[in-house]
N, C-alpha and C. Protein backbone atom coordinates (compact mmCIF):
# COMPACT_ATOMS: atom_id res chain seq x y z
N UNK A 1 139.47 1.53 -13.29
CA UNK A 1 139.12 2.90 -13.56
C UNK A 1 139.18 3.12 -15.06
N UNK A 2 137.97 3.68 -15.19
CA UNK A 2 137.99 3.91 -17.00
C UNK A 2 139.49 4.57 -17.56
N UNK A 3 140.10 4.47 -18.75
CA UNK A 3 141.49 5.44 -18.79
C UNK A 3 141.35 6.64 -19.09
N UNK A 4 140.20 7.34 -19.31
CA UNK A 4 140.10 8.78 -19.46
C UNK A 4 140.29 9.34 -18.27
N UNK A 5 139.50 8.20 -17.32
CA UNK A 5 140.25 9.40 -15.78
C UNK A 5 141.72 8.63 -15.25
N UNK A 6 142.22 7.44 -15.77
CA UNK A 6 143.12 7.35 -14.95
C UNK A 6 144.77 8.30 -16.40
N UNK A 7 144.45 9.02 -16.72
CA UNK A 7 144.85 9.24 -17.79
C UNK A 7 146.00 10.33 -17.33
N UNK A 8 145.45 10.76 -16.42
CA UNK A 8 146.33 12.48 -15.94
C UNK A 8 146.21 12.49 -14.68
N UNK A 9 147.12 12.94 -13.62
CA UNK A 9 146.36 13.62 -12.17
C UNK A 9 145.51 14.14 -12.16
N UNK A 10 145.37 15.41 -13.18
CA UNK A 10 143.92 16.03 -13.67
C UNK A 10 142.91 15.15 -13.82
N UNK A 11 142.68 14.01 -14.72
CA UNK A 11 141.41 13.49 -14.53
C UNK A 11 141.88 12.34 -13.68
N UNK A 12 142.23 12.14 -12.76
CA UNK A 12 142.02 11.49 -11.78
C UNK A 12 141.61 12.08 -10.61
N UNK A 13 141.91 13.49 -10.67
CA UNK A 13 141.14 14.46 -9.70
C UNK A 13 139.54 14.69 -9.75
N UNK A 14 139.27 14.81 -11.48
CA UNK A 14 137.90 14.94 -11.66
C UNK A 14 137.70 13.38 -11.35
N UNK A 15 138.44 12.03 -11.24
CA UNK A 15 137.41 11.17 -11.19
C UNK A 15 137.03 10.91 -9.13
N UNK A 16 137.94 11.42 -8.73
CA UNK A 16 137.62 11.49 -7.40
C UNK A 16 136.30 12.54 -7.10
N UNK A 17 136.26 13.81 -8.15
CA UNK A 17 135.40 14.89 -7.53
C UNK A 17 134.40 14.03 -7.99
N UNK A 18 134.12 13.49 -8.89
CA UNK A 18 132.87 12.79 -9.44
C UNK A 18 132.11 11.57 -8.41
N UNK A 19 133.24 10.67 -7.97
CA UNK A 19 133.16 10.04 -7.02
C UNK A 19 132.50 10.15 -6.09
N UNK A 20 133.16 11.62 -5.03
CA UNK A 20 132.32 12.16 -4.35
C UNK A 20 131.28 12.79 -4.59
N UNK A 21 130.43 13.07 -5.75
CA UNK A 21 129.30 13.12 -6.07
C UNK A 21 128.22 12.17 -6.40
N UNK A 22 129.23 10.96 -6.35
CA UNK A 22 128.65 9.67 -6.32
C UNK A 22 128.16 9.12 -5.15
N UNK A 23 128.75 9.48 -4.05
CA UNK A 23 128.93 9.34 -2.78
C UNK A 23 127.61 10.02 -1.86
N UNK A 24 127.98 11.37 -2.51
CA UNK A 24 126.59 12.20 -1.93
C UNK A 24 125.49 11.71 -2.30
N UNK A 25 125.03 11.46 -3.17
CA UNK A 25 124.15 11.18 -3.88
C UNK A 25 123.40 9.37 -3.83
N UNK A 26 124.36 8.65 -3.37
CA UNK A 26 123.90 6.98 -3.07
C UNK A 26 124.15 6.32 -2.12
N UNK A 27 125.13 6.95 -1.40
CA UNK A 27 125.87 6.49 0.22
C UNK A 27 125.43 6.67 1.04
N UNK A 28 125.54 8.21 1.00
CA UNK A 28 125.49 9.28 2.17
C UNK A 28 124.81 9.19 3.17
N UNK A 29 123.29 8.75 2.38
CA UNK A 29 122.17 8.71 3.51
C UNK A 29 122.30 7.49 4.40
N UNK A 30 123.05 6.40 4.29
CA UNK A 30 123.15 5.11 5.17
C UNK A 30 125.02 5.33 5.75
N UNK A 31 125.85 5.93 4.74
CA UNK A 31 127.18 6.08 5.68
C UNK A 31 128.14 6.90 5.81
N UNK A 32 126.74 8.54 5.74
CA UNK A 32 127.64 9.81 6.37
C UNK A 32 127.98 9.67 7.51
N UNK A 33 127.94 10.75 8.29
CA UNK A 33 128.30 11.28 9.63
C UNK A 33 126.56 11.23 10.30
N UNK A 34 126.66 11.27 11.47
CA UNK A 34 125.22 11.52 12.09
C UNK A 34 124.44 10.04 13.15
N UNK A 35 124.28 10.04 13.95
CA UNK A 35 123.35 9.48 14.59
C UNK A 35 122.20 7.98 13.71
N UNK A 36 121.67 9.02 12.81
CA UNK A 36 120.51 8.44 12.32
C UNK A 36 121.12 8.01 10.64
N UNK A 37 122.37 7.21 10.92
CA UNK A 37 122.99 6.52 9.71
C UNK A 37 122.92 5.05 9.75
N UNK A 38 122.40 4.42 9.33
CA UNK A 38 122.36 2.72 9.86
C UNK A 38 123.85 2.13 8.97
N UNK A 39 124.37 2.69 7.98
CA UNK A 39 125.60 1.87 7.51
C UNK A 39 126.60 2.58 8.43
N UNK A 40 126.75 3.33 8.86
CA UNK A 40 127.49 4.34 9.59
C UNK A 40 127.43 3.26 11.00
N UNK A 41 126.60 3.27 11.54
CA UNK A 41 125.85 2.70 13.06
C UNK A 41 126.05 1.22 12.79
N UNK A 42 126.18 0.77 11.54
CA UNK A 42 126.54 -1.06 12.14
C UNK A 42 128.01 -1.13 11.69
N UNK A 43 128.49 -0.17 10.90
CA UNK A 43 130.40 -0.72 11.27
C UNK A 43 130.84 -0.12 12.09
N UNK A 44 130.07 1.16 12.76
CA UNK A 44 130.38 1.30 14.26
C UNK A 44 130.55 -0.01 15.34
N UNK A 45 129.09 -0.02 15.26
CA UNK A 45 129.01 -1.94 15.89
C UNK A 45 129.95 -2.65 15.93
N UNK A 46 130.36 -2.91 14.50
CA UNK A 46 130.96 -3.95 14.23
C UNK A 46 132.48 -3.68 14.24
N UNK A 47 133.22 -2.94 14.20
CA UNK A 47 134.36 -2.70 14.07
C UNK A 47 134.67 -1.75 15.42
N UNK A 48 134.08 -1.75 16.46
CA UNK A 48 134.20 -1.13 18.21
C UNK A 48 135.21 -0.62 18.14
N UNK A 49 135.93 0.67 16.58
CA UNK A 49 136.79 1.64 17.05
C UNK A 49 137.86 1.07 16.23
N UNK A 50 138.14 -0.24 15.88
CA UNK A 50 139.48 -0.64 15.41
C UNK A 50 139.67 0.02 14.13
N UNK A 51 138.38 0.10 13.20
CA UNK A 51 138.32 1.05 11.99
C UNK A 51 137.04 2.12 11.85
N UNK A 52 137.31 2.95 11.49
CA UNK A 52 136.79 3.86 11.24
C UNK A 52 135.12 3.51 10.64
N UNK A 53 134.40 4.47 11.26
CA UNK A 53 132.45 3.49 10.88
C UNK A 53 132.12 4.33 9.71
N UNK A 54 132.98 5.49 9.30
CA UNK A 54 132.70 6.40 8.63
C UNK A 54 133.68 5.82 6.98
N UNK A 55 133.15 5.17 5.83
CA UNK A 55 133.67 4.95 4.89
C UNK A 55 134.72 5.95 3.84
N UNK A 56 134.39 7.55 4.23
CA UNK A 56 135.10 8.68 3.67
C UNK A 56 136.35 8.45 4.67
N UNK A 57 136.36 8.10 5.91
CA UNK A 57 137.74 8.28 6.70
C UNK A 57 138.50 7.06 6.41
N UNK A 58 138.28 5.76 6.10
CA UNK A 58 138.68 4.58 5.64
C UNK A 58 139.93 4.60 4.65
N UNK A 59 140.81 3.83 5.05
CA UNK A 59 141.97 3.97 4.10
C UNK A 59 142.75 2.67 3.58
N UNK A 60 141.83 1.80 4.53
CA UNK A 60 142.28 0.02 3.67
C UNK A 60 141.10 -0.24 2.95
N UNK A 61 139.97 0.74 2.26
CA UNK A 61 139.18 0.31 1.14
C UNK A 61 139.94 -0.51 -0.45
N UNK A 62 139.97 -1.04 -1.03
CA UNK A 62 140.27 -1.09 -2.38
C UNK A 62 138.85 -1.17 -3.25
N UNK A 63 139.31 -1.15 -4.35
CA UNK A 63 138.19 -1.13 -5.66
C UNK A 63 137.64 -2.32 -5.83
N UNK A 64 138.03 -3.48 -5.65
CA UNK A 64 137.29 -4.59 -5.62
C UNK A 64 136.75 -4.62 -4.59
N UNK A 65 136.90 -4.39 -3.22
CA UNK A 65 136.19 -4.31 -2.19
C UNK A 65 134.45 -3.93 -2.35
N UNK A 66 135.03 -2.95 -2.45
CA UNK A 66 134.07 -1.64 -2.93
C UNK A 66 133.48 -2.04 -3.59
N UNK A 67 133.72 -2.80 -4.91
CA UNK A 67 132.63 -3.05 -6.20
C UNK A 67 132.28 -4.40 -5.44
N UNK A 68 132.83 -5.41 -5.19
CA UNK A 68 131.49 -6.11 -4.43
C UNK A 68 130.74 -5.69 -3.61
N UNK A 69 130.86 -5.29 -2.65
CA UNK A 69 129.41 -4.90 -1.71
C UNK A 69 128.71 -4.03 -2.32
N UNK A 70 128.82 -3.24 -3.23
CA UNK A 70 128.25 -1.80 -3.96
C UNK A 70 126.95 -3.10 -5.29
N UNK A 71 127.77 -3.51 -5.63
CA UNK A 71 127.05 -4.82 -6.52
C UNK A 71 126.30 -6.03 -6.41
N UNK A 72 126.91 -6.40 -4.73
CA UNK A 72 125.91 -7.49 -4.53
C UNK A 72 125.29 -7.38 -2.74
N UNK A 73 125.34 -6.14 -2.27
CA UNK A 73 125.01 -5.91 -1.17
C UNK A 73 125.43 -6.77 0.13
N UNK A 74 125.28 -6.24 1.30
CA UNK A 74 125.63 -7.24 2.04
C UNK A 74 125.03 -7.09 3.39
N UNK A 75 124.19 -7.93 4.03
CA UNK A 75 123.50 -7.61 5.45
C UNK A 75 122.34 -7.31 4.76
N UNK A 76 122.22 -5.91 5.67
CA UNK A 76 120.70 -4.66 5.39
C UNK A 76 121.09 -4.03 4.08
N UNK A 77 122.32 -3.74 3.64
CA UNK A 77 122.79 -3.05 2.43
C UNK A 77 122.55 -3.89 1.15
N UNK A 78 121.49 -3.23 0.42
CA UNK A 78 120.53 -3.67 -0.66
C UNK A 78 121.94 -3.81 -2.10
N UNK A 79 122.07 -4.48 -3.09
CA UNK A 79 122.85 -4.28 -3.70
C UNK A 79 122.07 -3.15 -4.76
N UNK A 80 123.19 -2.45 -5.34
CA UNK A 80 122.93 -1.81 -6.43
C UNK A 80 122.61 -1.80 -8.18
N UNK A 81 122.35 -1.78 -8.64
CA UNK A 81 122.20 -1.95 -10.11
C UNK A 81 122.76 -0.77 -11.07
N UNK A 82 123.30 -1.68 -11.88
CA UNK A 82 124.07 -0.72 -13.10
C UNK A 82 123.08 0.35 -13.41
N UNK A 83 121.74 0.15 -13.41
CA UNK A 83 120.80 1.44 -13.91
C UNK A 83 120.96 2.23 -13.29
N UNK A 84 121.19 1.96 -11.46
CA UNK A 84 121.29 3.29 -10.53
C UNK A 84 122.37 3.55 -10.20
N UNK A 85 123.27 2.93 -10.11
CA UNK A 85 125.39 3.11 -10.46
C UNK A 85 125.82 2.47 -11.10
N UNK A 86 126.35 3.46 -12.39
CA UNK A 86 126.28 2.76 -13.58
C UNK A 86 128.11 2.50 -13.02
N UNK A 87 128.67 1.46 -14.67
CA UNK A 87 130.20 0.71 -14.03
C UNK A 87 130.83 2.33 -14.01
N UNK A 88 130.69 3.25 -14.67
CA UNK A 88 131.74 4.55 -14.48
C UNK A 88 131.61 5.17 -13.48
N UNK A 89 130.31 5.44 -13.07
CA UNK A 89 130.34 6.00 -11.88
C UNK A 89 130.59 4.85 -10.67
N UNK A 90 130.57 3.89 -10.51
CA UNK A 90 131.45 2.77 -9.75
C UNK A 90 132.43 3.03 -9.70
N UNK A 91 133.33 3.42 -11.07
CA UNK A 91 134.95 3.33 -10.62
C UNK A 91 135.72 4.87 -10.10
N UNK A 92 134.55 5.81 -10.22
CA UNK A 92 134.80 7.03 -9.99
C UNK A 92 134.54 6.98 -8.22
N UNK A 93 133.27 6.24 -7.66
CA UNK A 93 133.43 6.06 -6.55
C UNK A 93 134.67 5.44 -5.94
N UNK A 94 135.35 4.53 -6.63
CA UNK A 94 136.10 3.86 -6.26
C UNK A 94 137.62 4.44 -6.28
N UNK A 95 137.69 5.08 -7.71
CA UNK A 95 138.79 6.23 -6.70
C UNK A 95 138.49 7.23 -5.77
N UNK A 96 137.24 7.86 -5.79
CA UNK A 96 136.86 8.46 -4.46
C UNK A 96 137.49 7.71 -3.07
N UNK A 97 136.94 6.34 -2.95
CA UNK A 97 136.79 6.26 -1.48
C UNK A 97 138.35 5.31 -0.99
N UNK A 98 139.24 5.28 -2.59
CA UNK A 98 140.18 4.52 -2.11
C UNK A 98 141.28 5.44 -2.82
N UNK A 99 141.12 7.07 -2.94
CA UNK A 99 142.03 8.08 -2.71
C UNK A 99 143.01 8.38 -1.91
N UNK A 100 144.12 8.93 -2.15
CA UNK A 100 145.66 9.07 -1.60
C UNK A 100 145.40 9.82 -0.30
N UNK A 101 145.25 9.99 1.16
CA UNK A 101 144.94 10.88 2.12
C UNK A 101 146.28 11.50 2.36
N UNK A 102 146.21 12.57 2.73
CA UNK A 102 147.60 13.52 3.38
C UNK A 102 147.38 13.11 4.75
């Protein structure tokens, strides 16, 4: 995580809100909520309940995880390029989706 956001709770908050704008914006459409999600619908498949198909409910994500498949794709999931997630907004996703849950 860049150190400007890991710098404060405060910007580690903005780097989660950012995250999740990262999220909306490049995920969402393959692993929101909904029926007609194909990343959603194959770790359904694939994980028959033991973990969660939904990547926002997930809580054994880490940041390396995350930055490989986000970087070099995996299956049907196309990898990404620094032009269209750049490394900051990577690590902002990455405290997004591997954030502290209550």
């Amino acid at each position: 995580m860049p150190a400007a956001f890991a710098a404060t709770p405060a910007a580690n908050g903005l780097a989660i809100e950012h995250g999740r704008r990262v999220f909306q914006t490049w995920c969402q459409a393959c692993h929101g909520p909904g029926a007609d999600r194909p990343g959603t619908l194959g770790l359904e498949a694939k994980y028959n309940g033991r973990l969660p198909a939904l990547l926002e409910e997930r809580t054994d994500l880490t940041s390396e995880f995350v930055k490989i498949y986000v970087r070099k794709g995996f299956a049907m999931m196309a990898p990404f390029r620094k032009t269209e997630i750049s490394d900051a907004d990577l690590d902002a996703l990455c405290a997004y989706l591997t954030r502290p849950r209550q």
